[in-house]
PDB file of N, CA and C in Angstrom:
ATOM      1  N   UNK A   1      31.322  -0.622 -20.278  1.00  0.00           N
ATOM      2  CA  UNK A   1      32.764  -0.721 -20.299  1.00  0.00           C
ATOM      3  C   UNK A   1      33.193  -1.871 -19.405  1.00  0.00           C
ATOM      4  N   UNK A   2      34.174  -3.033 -19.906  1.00  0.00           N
ATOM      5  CA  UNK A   2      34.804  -3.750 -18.712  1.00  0.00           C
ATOM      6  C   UNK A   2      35.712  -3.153 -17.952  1.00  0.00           C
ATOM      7  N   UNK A   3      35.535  -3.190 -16.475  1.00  0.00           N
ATOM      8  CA  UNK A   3      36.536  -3.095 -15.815  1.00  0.00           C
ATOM      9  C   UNK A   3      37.539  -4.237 -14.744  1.00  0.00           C
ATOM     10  N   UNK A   4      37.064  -5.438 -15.997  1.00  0.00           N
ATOM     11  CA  UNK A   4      37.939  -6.233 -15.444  1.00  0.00           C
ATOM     12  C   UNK A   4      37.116  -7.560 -14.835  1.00  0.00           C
ATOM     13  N   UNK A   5      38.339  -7.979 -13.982  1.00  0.00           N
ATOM     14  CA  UNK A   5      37.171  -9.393 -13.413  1.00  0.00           C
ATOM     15  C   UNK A   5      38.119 -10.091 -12.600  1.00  0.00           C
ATOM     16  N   UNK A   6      37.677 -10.439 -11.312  1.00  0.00           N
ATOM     17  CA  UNK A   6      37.987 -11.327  -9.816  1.00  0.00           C
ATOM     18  C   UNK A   6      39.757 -11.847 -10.203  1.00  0.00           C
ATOM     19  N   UNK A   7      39.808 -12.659 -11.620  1.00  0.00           N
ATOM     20  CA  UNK A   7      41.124 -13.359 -12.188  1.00  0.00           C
ATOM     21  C   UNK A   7      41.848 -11.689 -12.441  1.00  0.00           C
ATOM     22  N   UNK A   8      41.439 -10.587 -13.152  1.00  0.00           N
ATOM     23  CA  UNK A   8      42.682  -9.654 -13.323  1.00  0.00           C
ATOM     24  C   UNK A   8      43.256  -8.950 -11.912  1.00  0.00           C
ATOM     25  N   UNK A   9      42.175  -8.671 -11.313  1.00  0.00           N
ATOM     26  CA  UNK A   9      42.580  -8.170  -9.743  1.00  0.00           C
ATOM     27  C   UNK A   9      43.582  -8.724  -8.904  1.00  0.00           C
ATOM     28  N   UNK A  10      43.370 -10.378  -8.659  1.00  0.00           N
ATOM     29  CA  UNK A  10      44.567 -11.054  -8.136  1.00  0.00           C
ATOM     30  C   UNK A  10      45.424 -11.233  -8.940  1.00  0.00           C
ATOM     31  N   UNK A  11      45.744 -10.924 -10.533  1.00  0.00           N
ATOM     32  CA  UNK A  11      46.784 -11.628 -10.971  1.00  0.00           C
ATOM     33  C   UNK A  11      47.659 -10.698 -11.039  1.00  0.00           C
ATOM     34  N   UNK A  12      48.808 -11.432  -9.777  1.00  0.00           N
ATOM     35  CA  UNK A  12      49.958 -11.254  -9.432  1.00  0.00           C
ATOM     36  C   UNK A  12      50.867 -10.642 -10.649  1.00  0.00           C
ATOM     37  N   UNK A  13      50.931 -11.311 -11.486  1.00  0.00           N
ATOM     38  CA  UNK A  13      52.450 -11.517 -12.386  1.00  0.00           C
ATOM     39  C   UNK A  13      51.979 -10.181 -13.389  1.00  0.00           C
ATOM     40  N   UNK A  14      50.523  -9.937 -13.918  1.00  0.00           N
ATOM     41  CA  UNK A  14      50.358  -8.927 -14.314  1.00  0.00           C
ATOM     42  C   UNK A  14      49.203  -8.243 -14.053  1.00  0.00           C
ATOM     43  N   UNK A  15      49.083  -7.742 -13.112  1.00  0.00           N
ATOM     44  CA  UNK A  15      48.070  -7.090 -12.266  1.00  0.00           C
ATOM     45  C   UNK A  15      47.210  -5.967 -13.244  1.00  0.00           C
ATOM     46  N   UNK A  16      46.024  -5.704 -13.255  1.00  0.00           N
ATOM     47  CA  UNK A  16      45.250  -4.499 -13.835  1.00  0.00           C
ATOM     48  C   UNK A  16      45.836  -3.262 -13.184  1.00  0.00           C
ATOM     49  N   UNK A  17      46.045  -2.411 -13.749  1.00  0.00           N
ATOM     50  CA  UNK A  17      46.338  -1.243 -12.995  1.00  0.00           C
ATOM     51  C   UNK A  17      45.494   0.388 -13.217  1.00  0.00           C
ATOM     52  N   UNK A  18      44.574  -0.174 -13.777  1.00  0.00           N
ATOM     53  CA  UNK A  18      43.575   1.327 -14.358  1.00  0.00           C
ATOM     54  C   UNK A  18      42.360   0.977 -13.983  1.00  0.00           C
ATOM     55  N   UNK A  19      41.269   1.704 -13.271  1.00  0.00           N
ATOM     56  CA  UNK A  19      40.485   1.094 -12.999  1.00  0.00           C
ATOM     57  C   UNK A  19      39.343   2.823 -12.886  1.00  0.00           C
ATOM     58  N   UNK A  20      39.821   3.521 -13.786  1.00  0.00           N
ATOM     59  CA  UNK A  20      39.644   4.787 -13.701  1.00  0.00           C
ATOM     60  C   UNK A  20      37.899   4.716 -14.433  1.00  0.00           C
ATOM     61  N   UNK A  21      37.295   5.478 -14.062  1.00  0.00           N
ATOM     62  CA  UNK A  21      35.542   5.383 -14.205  1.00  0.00           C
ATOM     63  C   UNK A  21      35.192   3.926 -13.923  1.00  0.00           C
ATOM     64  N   UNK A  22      35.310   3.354 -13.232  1.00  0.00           N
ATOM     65  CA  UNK A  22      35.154   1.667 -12.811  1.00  0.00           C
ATOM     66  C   UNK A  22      34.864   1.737 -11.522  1.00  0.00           C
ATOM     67  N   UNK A  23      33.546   1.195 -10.807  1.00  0.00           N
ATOM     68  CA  UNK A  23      33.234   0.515  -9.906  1.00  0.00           C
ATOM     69  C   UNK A  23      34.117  -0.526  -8.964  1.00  0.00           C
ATOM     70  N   UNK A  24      34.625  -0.636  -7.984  1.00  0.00           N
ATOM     71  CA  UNK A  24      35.612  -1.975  -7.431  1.00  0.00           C
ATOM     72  C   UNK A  24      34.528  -2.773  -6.377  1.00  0.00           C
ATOM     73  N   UNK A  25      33.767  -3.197  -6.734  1.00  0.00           N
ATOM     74  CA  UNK A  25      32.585  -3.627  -5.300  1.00  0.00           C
ATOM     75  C   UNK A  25      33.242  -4.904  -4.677  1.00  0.00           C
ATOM     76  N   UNK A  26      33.627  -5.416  -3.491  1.00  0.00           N
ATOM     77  CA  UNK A  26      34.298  -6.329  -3.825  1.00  0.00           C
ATOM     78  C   UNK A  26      33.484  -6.253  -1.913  1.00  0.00           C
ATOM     79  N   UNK A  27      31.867  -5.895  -1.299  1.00  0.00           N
ATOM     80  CA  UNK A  27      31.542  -5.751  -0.322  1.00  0.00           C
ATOM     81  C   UNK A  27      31.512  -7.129   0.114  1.00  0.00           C
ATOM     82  N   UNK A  28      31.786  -7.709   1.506  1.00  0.00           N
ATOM     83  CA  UNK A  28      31.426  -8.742   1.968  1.00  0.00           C
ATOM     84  C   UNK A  28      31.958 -10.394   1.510  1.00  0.00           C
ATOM     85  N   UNK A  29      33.057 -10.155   0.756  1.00  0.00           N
ATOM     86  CA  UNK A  29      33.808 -10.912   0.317  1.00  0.00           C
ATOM     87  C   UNK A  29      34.890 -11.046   1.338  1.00  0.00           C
ATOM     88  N   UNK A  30      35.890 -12.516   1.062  1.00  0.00           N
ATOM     89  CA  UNK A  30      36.608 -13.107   2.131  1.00  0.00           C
ATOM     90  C   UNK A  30      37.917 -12.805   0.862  1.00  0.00           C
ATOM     91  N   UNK A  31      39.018 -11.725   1.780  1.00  0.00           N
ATOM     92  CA  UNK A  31      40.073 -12.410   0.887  1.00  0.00           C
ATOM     93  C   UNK A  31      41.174 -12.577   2.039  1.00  0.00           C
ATOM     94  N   UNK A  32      41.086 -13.776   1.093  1.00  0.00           N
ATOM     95  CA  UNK A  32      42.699 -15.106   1.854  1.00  0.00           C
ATOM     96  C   UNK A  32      43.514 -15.237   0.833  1.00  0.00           C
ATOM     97  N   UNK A  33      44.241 -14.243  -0.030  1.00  0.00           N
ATOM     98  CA  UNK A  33      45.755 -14.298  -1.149  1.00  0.00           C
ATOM     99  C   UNK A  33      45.551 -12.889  -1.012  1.00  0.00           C
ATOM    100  N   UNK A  34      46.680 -12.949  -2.426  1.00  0.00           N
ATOM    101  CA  UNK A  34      47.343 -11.957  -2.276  1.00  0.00           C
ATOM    102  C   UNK A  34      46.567 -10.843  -3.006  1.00  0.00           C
ATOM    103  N   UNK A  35      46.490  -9.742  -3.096  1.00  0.00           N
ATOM    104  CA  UNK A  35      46.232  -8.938  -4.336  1.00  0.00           C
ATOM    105  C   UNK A  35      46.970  -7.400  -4.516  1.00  0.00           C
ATOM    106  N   UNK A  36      47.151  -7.227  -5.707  1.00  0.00           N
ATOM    107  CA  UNK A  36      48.815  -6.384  -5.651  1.00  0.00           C
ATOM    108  C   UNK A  36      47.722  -5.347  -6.619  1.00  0.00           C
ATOM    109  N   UNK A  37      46.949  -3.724  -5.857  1.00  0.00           N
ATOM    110  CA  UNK A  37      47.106  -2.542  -6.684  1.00  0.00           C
ATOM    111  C   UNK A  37      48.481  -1.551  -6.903  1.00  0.00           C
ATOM    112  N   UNK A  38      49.789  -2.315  -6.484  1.00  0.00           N
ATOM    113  CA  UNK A  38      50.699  -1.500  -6.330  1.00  0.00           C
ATOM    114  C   UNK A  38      50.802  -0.396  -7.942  1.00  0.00           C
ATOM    115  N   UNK A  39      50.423   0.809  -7.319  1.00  0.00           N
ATOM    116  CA  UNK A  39      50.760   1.808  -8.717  1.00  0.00           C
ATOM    117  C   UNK A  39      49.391   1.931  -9.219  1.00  0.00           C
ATOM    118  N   UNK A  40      48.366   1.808  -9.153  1.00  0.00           N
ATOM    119  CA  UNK A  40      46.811   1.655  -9.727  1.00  0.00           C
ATOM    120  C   UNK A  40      46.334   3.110  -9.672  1.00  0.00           C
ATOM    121  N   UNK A  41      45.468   3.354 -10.605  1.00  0.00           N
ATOM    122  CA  UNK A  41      44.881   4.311 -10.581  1.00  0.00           C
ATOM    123  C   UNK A  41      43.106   4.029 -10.134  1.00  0.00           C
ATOM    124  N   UNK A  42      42.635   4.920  -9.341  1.00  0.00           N
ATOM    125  CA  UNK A  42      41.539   4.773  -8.904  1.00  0.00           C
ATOM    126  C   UNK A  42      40.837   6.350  -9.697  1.00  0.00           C
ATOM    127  N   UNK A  43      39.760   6.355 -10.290  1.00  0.00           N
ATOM    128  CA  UNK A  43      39.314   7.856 -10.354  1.00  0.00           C
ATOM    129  C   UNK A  43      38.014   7.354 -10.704  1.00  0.00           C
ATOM    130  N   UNK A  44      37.153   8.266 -10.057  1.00  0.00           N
ATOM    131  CA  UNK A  44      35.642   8.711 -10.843  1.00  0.00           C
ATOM    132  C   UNK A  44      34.939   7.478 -10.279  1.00  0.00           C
ATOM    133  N   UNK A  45      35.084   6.253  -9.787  1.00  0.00           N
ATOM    134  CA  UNK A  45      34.209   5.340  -9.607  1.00  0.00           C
ATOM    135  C   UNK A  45      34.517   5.217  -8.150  1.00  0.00           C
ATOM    136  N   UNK A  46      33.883   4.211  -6.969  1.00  0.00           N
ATOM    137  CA  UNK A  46      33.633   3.795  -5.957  1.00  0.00           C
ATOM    138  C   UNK A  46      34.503   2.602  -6.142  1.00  0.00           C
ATOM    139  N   UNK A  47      35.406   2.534  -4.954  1.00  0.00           N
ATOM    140  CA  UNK A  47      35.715   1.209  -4.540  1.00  0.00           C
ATOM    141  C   UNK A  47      35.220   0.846  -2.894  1.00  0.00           C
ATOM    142  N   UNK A  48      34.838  -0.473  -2.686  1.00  0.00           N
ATOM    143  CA  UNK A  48      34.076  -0.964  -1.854  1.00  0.00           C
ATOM    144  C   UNK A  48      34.515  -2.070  -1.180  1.00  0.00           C
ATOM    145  N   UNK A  49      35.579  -1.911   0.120  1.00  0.00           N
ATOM    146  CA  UNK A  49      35.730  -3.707   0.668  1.00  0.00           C
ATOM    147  C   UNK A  49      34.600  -3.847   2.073  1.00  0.00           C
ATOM    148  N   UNK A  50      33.387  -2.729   1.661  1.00  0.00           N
ATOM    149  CA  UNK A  50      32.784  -3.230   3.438  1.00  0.00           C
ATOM    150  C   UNK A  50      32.306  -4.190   3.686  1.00  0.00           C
ATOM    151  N   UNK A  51      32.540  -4.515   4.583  1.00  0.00           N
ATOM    152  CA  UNK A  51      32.687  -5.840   5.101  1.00  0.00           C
ATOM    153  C   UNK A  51      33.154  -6.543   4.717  1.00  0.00           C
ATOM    154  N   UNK A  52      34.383  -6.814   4.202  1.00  0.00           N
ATOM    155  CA  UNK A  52      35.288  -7.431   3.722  1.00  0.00           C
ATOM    156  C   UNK A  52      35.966  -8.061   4.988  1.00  0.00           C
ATOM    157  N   UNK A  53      36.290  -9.197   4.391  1.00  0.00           N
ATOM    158  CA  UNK A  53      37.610  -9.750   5.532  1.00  0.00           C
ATOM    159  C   UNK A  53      38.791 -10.281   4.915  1.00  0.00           C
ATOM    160  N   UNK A  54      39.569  -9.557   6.016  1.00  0.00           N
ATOM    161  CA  UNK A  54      40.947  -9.772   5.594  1.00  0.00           C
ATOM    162  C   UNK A  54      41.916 -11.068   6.223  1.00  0.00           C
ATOM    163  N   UNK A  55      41.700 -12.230   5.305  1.00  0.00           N
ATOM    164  CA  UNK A  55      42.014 -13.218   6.418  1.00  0.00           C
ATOM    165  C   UNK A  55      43.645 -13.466   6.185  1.00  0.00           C
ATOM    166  N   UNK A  56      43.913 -13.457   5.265  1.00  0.00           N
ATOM    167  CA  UNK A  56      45.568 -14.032   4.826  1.00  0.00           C
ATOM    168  C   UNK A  56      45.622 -13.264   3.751  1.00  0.00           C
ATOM    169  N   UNK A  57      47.063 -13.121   3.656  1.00  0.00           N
ATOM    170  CA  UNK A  57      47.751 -12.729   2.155  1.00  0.00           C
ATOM    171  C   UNK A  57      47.909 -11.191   2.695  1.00  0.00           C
ATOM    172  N   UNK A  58      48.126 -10.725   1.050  1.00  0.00           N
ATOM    173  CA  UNK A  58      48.438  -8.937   1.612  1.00  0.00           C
ATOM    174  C   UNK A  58      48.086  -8.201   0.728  1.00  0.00           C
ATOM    175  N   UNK A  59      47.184  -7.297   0.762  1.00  0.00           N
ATOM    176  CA  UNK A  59      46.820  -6.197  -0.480  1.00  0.00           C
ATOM    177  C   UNK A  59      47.452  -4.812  -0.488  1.00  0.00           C
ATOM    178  N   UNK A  60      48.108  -5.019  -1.496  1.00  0.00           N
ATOM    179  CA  UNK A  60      48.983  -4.321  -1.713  1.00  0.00           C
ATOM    180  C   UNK A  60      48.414  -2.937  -2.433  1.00  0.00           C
ATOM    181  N   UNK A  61      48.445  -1.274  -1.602  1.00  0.00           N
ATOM    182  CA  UNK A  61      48.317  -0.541  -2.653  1.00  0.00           C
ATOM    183  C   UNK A  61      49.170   0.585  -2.681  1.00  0.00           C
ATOM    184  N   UNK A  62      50.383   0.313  -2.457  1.00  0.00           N
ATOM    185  CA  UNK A  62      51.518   0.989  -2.658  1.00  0.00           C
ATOM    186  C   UNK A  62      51.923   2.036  -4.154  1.00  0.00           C
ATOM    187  N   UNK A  63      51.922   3.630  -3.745  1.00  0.00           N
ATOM    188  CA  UNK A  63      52.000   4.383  -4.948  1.00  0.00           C
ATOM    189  C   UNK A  63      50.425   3.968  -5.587  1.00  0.00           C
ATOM    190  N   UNK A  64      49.597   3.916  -5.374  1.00  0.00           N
ATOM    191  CA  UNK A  64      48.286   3.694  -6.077  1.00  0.00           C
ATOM    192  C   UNK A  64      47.563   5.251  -6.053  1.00  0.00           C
ATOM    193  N   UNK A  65      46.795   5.679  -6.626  1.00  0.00           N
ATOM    194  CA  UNK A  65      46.207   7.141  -7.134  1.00  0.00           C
ATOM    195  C   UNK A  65      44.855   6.972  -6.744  1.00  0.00           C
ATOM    196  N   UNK A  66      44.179   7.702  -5.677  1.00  0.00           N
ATOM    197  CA  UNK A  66      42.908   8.019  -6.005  1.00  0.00           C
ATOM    198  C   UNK A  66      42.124   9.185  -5.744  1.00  0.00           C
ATOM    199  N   UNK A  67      41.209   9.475  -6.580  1.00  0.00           N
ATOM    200  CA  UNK A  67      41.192  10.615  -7.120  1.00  0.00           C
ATOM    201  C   UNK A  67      39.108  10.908  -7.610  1.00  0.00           C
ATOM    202  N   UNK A  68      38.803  11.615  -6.964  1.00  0.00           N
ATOM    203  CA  UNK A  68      37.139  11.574  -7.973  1.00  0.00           C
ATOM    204  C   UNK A  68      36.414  11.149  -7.681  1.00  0.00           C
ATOM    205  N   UNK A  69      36.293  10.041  -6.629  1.00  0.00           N
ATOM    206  CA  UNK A  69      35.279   8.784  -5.995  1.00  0.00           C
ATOM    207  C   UNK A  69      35.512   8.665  -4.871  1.00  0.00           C
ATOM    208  N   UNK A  70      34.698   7.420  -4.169  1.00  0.00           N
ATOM    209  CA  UNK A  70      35.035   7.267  -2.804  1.00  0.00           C
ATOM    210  C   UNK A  70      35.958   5.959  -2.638  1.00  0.00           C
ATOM    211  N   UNK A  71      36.035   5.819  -1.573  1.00  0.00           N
ATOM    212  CA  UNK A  71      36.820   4.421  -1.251  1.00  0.00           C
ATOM    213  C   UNK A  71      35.979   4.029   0.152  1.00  0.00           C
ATOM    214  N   UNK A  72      35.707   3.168   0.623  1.00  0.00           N
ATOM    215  CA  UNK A  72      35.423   2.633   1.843  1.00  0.00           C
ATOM    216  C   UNK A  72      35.773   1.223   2.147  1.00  0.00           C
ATOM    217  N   UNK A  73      36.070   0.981   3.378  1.00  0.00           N
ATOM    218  CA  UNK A  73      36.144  -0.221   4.390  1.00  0.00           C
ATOM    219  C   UNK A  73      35.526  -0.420   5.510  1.00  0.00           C
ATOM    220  N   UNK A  74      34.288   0.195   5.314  1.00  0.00           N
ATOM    221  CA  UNK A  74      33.243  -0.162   6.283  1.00  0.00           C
ATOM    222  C   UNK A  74      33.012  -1.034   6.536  1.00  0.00           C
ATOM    223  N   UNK A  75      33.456  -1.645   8.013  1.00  0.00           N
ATOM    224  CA  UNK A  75      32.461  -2.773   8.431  1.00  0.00           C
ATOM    225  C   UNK A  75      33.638  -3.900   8.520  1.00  0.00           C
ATOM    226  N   UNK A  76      34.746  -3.669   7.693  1.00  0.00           N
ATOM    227  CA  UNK A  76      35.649  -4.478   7.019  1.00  0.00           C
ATOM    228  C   UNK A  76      36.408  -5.444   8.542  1.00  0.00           C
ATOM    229  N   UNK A  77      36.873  -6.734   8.290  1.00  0.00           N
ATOM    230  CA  UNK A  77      37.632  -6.745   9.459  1.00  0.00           C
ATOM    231  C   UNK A  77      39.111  -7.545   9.248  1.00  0.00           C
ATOM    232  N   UNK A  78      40.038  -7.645   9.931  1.00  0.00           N
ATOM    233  CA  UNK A  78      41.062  -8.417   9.780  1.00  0.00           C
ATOM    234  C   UNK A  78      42.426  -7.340   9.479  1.00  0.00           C
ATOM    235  N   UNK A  79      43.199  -7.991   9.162  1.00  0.00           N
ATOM    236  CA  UNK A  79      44.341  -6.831   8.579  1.00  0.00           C
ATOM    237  C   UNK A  79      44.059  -6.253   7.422  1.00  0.00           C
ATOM    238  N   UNK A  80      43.066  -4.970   7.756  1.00  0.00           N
ATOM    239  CA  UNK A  80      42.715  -3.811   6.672  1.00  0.00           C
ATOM    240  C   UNK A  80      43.934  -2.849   6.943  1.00  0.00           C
ATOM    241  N   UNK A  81      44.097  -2.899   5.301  1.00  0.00           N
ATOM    242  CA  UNK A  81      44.729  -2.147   4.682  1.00  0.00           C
ATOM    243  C   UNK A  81      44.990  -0.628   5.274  1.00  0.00           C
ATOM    244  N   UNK A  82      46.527  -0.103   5.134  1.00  0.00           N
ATOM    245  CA  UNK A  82      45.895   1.598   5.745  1.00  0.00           C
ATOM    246  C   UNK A  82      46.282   1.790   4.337  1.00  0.00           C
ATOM    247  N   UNK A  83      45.339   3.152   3.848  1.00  0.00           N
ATOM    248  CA  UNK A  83      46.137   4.266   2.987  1.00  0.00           C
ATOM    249  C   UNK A  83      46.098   5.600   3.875  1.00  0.00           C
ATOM    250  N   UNK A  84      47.062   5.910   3.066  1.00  0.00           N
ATOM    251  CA  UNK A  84      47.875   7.398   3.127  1.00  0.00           C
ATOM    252  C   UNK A  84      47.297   8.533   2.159  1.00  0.00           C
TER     253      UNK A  84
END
């Protein structure tokens, strides 16, 4: 199944918003823009920013759902994200 790719994640103007049985590995990567899950559904798969850095921009996951899987920010550094 695709769940997408690096260009749907950041794109702003029409962002992916389902990402339900989907993997998010995104470990050890630098993000400097923006990226908007505002409203996203997360279920059944792993999302992953450890060790991620948060250098600029703002990730947005406002009203986002998750549900079934894990989430982690292990390791992660910079302005990480809180959820609620």
């Amino acid at each position: 199944m695709s769940c997408g790719t690096i260009r749907d994640i950041a794109n702003i103007e029409k962002p992916h918003r389902s990402w339900q049985g989907c993997d998010l590995d995104l470990t050890g990567v630098t993000i400097d823009g923006n990226m908007d899950f505002t409203g996203a559904t997360f279920s059944g798969g792993a999302v992953n920013f450890g060790g991620a850095v948060f250098s600029d921009g703002m990730v947005a996951f406002g009203d986002a759902t998750f549900s079934g899987g894990a989430v982690s920010f292990d390791r992660a550094t910079g302005s990480i994200p809180q959820l609620r």
